[in-house]
C-alpha atoms as a PDB file:
ATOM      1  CA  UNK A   1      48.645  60.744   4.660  1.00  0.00           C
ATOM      2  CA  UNK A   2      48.353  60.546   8.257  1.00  0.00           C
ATOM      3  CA  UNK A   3      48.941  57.169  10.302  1.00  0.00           C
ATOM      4  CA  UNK A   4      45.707  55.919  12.185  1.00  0.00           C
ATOM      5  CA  UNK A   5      46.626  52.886  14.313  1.00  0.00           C
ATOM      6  CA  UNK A   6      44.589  50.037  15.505  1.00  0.00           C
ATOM      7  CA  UNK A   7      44.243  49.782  19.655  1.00  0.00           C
ATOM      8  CA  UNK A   8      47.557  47.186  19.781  1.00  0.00           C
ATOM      9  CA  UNK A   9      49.497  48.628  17.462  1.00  0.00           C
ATOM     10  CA  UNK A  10      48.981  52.056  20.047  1.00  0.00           C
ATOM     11  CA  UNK A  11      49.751  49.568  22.935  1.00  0.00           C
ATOM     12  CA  UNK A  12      52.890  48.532  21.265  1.00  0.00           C
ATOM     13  CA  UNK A  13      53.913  52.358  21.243  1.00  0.00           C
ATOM     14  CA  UNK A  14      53.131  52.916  24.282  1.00  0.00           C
ATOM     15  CA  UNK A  15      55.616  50.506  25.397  1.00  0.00           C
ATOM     16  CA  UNK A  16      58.028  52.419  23.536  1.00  0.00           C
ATOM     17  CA  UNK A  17      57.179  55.301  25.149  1.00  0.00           C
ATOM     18  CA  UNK A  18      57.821  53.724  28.577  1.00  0.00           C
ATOM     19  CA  UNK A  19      60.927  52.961  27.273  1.00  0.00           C
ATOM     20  CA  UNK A  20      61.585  56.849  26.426  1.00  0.00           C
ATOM     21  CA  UNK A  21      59.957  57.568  30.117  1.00  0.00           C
ATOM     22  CA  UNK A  22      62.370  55.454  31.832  1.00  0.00           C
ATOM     23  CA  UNK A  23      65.628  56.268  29.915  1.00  0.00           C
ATOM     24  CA  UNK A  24      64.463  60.273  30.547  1.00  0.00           C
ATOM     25  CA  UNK A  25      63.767  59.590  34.460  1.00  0.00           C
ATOM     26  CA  UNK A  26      67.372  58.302  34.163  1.00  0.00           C
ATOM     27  CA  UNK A  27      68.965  61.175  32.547  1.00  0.00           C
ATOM     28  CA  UNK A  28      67.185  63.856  34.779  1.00  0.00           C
ATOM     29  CA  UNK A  29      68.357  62.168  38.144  1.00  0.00           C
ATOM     30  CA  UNK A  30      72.206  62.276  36.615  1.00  0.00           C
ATOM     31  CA  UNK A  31      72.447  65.640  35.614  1.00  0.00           C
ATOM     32  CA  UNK A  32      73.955  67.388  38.177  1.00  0.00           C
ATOM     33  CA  UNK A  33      76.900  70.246  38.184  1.00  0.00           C
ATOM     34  CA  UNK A  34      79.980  68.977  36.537  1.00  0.00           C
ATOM     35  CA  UNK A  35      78.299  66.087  34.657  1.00  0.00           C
ATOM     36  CA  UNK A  36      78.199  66.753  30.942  1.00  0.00           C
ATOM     37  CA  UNK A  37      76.233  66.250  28.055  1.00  0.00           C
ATOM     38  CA  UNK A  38      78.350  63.400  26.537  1.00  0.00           C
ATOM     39  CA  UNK A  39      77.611  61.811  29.841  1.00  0.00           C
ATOM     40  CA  UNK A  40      73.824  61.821  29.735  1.00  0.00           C
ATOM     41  CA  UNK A  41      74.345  60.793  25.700  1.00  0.00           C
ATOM     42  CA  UNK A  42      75.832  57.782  27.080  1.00  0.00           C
ATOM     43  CA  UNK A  43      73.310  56.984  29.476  1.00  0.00           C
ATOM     44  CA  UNK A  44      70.793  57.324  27.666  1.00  0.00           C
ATOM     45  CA  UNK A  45      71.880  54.952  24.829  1.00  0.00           C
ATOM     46  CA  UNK A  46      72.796  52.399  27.232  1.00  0.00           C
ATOM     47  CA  UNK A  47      69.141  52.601  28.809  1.00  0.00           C
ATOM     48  CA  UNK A  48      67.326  52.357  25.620  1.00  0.00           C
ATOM     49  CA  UNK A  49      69.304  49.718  24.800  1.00  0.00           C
ATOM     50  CA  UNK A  50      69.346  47.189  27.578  1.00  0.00           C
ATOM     51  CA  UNK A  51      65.610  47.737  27.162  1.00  0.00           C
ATOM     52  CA  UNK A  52      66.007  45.806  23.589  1.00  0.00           C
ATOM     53  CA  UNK A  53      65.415  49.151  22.197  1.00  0.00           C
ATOM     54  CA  UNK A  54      67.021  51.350  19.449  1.00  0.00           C
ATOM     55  CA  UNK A  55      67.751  54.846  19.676  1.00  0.00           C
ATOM     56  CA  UNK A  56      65.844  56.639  17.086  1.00  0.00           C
ATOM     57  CA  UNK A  57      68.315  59.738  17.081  1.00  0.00           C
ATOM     58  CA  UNK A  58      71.284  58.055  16.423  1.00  0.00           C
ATOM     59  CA  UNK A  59      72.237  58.101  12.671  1.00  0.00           C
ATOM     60  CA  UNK A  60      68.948  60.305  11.736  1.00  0.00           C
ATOM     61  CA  UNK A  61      69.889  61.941   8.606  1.00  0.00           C
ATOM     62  CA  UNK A  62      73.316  62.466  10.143  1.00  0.00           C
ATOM     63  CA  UNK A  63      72.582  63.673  13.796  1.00  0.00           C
ATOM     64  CA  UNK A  64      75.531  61.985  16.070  1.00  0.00           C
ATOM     65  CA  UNK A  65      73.760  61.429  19.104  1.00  0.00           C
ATOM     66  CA  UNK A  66      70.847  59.469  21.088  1.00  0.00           C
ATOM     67  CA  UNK A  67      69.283  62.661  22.868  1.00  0.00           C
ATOM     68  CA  UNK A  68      69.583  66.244  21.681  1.00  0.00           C
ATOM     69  CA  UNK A  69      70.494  68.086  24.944  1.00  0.00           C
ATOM     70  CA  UNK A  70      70.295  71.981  24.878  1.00  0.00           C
ATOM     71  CA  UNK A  71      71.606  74.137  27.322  1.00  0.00           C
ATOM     72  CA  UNK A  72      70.592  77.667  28.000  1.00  0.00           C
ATOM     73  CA  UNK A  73      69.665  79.271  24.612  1.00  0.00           C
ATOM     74  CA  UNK A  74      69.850  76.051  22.770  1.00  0.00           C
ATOM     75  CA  UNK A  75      66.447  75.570  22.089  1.00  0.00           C
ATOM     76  CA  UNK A  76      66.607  72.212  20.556  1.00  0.00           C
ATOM     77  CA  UNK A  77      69.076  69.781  18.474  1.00  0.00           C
ATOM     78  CA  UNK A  78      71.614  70.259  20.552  1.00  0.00           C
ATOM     79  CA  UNK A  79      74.463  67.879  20.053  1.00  0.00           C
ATOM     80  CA  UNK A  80      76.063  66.335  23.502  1.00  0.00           C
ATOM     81  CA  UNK A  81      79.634  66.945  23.798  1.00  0.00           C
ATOM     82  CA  UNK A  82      82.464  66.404  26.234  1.00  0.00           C
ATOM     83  CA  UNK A  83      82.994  70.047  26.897  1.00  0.00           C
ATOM     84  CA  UNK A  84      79.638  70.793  27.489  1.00  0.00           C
ATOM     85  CA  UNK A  85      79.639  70.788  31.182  1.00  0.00           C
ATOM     86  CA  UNK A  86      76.816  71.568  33.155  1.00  0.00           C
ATOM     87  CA  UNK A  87      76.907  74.241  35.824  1.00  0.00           C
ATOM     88  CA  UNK A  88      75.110  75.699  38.432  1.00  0.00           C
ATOM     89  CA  UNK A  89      72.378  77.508  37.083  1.00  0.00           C
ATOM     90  CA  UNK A  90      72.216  75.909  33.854  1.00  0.00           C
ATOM     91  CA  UNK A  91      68.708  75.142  32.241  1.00  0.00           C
ATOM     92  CA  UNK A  92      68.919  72.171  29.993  1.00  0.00           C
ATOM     93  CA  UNK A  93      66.227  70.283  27.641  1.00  0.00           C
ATOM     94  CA  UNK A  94      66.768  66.698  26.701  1.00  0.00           C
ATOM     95  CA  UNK A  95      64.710  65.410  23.572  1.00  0.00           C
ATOM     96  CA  UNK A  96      64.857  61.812  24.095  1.00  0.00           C
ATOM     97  CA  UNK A  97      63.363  59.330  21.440  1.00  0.00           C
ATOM     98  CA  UNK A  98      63.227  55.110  20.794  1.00  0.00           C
ATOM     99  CA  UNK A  99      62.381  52.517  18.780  1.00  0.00           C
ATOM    100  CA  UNK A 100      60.722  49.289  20.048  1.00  0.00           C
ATOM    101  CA  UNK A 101      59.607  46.634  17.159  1.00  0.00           C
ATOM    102  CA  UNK A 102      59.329  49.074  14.853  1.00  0.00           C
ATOM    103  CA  UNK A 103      56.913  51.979  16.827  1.00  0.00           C
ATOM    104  CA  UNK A 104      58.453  55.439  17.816  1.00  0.00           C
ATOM    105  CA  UNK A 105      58.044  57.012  21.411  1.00  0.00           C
ATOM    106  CA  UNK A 106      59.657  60.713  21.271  1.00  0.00           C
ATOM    107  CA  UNK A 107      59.235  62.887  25.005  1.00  0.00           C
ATOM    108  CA  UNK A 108      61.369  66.222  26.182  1.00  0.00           C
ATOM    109  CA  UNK A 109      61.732  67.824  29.761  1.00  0.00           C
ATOM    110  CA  UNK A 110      63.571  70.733  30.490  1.00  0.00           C
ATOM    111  CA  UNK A 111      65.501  70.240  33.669  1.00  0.00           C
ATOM    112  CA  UNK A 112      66.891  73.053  36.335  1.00  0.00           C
ATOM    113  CA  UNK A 113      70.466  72.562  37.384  1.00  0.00           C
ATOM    114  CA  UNK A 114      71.340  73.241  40.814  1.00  0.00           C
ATOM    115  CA  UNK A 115      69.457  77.003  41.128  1.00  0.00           C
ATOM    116  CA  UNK A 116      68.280  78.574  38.257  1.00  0.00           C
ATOM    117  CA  UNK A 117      66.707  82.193  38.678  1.00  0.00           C
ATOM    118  CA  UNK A 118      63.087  82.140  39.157  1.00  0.00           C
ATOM    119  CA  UNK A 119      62.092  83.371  35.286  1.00  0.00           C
ATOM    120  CA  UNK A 120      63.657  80.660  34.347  1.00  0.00           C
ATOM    121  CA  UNK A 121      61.774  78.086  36.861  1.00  0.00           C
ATOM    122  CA  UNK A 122      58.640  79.850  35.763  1.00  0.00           C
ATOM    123  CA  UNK A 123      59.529  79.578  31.809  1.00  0.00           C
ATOM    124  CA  UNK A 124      60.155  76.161  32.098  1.00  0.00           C
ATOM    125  CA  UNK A 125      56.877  75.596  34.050  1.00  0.00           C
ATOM    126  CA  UNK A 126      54.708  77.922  31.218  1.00  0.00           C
ATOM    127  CA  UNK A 127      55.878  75.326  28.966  1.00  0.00           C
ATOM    128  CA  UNK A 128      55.221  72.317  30.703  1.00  0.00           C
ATOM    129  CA  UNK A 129      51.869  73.712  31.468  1.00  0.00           C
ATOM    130  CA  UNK A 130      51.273  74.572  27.638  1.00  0.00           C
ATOM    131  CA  UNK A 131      51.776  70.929  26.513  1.00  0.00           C
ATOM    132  CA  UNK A 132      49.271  70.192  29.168  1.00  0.00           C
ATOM    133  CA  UNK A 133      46.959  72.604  27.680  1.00  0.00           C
ATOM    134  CA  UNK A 134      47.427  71.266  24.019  1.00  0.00           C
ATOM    135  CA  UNK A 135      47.394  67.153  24.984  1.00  0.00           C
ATOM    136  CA  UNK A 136      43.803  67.999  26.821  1.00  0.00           C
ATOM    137  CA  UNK A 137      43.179  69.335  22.721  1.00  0.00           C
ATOM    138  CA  UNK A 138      43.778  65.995  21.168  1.00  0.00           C
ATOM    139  CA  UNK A 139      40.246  64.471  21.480  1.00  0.00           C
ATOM    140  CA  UNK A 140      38.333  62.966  18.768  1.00  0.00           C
ATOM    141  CA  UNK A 141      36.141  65.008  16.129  1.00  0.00           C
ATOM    142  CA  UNK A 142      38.872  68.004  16.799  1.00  0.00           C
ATOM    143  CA  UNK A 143      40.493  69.799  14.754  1.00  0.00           C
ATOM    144  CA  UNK A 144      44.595  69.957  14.722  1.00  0.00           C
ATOM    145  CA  UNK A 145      44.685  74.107  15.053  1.00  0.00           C
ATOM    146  CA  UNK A 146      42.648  72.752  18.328  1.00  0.00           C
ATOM    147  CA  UNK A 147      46.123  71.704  19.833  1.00  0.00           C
ATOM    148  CA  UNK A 148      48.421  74.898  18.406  1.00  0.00           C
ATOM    149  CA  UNK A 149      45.194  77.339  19.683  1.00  0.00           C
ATOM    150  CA  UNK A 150      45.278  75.310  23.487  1.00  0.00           C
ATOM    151  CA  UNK A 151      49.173  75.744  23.550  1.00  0.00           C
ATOM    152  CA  UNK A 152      48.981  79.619  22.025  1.00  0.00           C
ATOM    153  CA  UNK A 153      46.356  80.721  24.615  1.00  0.00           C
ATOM    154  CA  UNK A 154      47.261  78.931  27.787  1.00  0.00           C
ATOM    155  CA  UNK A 155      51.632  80.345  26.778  1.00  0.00           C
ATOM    156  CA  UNK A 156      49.509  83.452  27.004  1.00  0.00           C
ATOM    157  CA  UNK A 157      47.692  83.157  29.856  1.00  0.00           C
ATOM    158  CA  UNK A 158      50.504  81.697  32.173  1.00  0.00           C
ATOM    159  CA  UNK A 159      52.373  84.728  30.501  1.00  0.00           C
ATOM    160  CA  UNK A 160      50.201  86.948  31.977  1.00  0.00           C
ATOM    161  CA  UNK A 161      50.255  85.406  35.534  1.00  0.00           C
ATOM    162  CA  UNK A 162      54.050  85.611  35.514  1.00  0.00           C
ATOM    163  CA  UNK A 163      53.995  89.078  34.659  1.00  0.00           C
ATOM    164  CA  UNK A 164      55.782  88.171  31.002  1.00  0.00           C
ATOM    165  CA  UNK A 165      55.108  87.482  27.215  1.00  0.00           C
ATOM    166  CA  UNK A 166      56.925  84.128  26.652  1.00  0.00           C
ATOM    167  CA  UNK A 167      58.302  84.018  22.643  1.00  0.00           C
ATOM    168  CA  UNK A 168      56.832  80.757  20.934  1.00  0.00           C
ATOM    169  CA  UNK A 169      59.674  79.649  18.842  1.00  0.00           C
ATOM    170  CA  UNK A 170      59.125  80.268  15.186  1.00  0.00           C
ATOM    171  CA  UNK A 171      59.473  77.658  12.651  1.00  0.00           C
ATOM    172  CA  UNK A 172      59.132  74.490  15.043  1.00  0.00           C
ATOM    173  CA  UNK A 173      56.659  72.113  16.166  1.00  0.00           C
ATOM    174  CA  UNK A 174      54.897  69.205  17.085  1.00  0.00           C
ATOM    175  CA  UNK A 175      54.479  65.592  14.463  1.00  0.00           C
ATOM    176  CA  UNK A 176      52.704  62.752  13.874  1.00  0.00           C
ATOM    177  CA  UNK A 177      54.215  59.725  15.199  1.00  0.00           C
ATOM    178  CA  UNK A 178      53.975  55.979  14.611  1.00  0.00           C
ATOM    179  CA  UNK A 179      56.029  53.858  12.546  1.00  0.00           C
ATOM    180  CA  UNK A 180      58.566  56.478  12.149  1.00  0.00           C
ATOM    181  CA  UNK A 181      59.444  59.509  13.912  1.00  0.00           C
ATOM    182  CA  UNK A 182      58.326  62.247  12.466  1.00  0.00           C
ATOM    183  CA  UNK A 183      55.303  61.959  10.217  1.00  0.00           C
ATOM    184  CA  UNK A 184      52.254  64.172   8.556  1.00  0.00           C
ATOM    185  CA  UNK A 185      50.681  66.227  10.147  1.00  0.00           C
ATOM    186  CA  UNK A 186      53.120  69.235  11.363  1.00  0.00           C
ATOM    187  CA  UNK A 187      51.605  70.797  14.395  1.00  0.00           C
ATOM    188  CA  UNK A 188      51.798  74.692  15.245  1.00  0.00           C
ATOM    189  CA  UNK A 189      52.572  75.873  18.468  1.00  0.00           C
ATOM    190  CA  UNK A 190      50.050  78.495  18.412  1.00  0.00           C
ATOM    191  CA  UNK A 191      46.996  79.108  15.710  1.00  0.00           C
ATOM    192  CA  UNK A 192      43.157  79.972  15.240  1.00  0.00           C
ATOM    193  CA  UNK A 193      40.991  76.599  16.178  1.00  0.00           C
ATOM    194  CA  UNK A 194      39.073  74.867  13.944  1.00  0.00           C
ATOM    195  CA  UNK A 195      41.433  74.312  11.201  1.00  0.00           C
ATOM    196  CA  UNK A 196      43.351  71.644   9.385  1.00  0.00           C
ATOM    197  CA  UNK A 197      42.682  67.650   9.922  1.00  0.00           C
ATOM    198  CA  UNK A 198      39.906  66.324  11.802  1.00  0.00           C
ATOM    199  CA  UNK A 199      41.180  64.233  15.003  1.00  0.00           C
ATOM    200  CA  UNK A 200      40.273  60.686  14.605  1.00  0.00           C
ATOM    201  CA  UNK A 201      40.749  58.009  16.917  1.00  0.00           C
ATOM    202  CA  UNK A 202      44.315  56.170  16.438  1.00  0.00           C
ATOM    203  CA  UNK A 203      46.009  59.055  15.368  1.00  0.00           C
ATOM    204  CA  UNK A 204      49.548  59.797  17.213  1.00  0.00           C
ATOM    205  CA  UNK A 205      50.911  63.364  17.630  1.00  0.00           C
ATOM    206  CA  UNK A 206      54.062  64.658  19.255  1.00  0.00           C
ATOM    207  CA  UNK A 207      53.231  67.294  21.192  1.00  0.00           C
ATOM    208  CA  UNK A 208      56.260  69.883  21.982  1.00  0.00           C
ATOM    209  CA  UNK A 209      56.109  73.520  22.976  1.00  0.00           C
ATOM    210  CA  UNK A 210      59.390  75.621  23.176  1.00  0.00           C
ATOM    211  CA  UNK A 211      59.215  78.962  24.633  1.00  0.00           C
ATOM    212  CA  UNK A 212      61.726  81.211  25.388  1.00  0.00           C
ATOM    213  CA  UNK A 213      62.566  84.635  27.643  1.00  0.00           C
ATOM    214  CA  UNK A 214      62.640  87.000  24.752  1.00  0.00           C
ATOM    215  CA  UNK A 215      62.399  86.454  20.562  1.00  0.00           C
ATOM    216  CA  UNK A 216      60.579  84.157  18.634  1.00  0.00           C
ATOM    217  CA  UNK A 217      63.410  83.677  16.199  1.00  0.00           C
ATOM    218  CA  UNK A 218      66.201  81.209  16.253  1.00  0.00           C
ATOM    219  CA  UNK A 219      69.380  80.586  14.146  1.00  0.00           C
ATOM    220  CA  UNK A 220      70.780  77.396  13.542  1.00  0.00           C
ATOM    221  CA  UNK A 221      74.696  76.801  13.990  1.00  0.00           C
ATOM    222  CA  UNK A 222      77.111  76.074  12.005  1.00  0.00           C
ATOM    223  CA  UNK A 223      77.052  72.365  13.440  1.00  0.00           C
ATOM    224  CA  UNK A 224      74.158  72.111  11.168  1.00  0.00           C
ATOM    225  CA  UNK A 225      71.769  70.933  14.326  1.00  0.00           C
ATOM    226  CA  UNK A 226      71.837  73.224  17.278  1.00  0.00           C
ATOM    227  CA  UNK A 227      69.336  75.913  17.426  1.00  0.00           C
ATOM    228  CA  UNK A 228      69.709  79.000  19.605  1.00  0.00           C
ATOM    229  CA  UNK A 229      67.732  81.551  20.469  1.00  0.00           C
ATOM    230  CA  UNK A 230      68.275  84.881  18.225  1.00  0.00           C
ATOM    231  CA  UNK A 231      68.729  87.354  21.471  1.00  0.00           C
ATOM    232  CA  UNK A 232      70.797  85.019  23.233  1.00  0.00           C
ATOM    233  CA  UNK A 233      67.865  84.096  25.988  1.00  0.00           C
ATOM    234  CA  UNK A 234      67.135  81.262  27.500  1.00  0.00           C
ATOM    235  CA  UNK A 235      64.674  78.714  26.516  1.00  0.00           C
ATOM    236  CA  UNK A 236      62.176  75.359  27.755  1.00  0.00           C
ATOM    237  CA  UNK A 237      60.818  72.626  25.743  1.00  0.00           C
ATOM    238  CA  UNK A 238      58.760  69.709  27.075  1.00  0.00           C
ATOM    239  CA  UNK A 239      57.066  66.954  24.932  1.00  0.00           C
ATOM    240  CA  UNK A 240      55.208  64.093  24.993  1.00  0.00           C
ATOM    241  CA  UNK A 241      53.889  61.202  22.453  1.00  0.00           C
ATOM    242  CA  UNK A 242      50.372  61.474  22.679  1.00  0.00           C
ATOM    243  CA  UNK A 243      47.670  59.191  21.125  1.00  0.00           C
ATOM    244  CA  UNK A 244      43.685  59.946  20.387  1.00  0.00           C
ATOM    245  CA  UNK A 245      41.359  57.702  21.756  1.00  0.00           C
ATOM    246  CA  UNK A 246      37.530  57.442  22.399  1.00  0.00           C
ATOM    247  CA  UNK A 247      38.557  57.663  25.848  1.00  0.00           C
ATOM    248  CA  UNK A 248      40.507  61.126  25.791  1.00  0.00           C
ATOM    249  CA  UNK A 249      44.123  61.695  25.053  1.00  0.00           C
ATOM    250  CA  UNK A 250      46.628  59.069  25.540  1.00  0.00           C
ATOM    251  CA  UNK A 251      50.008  60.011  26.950  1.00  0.00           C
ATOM    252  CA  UNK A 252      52.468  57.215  25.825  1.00  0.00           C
ATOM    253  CA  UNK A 253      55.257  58.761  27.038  1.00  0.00           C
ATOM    254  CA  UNK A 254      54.241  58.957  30.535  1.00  0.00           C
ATOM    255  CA  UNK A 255      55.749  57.589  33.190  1.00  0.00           C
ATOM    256  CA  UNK A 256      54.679  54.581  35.031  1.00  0.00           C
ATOM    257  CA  UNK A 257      52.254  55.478  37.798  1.00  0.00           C
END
């Protein structure tokens, strides 16, 4: 079954996702060089919650933390830690996601430390730019293979620009979001259009591309959480809570204008 919300109960997520957009504008502005991830963990929690706000990470089946925060070939899940320092050069993605009376806002950004080299500033921007691509997807009367195709083609295309082919990381994906986090329908990165559930108005999707520098394939750790890239390269992921409206696609998890 998937969720279709009424116009307020959509408002009341978007304020949720402010809350996620604020707590994340936090977190990139503080890492720096020599900050770690345990650091941003704490910030982050502290934001959410002095905006009357729960962290929806924190406790879910198990995971420790109230971001995931994955450096370098962490691709996502990544568990914040003390001796995870960053360092100049470092390219890490923070998966950020809260609860606000009882509706879920869930965003990512991948976030350059210091000077990164300039494939990685480019396969952090592919990915950014493939979310675009798959949020300008999510109108009514759709299709959800609509989103994966927009996000498949336009990795490609930026690919092709930059001179590269960009892996789509196997296995994970967008969700339907609402009154929990992760709900029906599980969303491809990259697929033929015109397939799976019709789009309707009220319907919430998490939208979340992760590319990397070489493979497709990932292995998880023995942490039971972080997920790494198979070749050791480096990898982006950017997300945002996105909701479909008569109006065009709704990005609750964008910042305040």
């Amino acid at each position: 079954m998937i969720e279709i919300k009424s116009r307020g109960q959509l408002e009341a997520m978007r304020a949720s996702g402010l809350v996620v957009a604020r707590t994340l504008a936090a977190l990139v502005g503080h890492a720096k060089v020599g900050v770690s991830t345990a650091e941003l963990d704490e910030l982050a929690e502290t934001t959410i919650r002095e905006a009357g706000a729960i962290p929806s990470f924190k406790g879910y089946h198990g995971f420790p933390a109230s971001i995931c925060a994955s450096v370098n070939e962490q691709v996502v899940h990544g568990i914040p830690s003390r001796t995870q320092v960053l360092a100049e050069g470092d390219l890490i993605s923070i998966d950020c996601g809260a609860i606000l009376d009882g509706w879920h806002g869930d965003s990512a950004v991948t976030v350059e430390i210091g000077q990164v080299t300039e494939a990685e500033r480019r396969l952090s921007e592919a990915t950014r730019l493939s979310m675009l691509a798959g949020i300008a997807a999510a109108v009514p009367g759709g299709r959800l293979s609509d989103i994966s195709f927009a996000i498949g083609n336009e990795t490609v295309r930026v690919g092709r620009e930059h001179g590269v082919t960009y892996g789509i990381v196997d296995g994970y994906g967008g969700h339907g979001i609402g009154s929990k986090m992760h709900m029906d329908p599980f969303l491809p990165n990259r697929g033929k259009p015109g397939k799976g559930p019709r789009l309707k108005v009220g319907m919430a999707i998490a939208i979340e591309p992760m590319l990397t520098l070489g493979t497709e394939r990932t292995v998880e750790l023995d942490d039971g959480w972080t997920v790494i890239t198979e070749d050791g390269s480096r990898a982006a992921h950017w997300e945002h809570s996105v909701a479909i409206t008569d109006d065009g696609p709704w990005v609750l998890t964008a910042p305040e204008e």
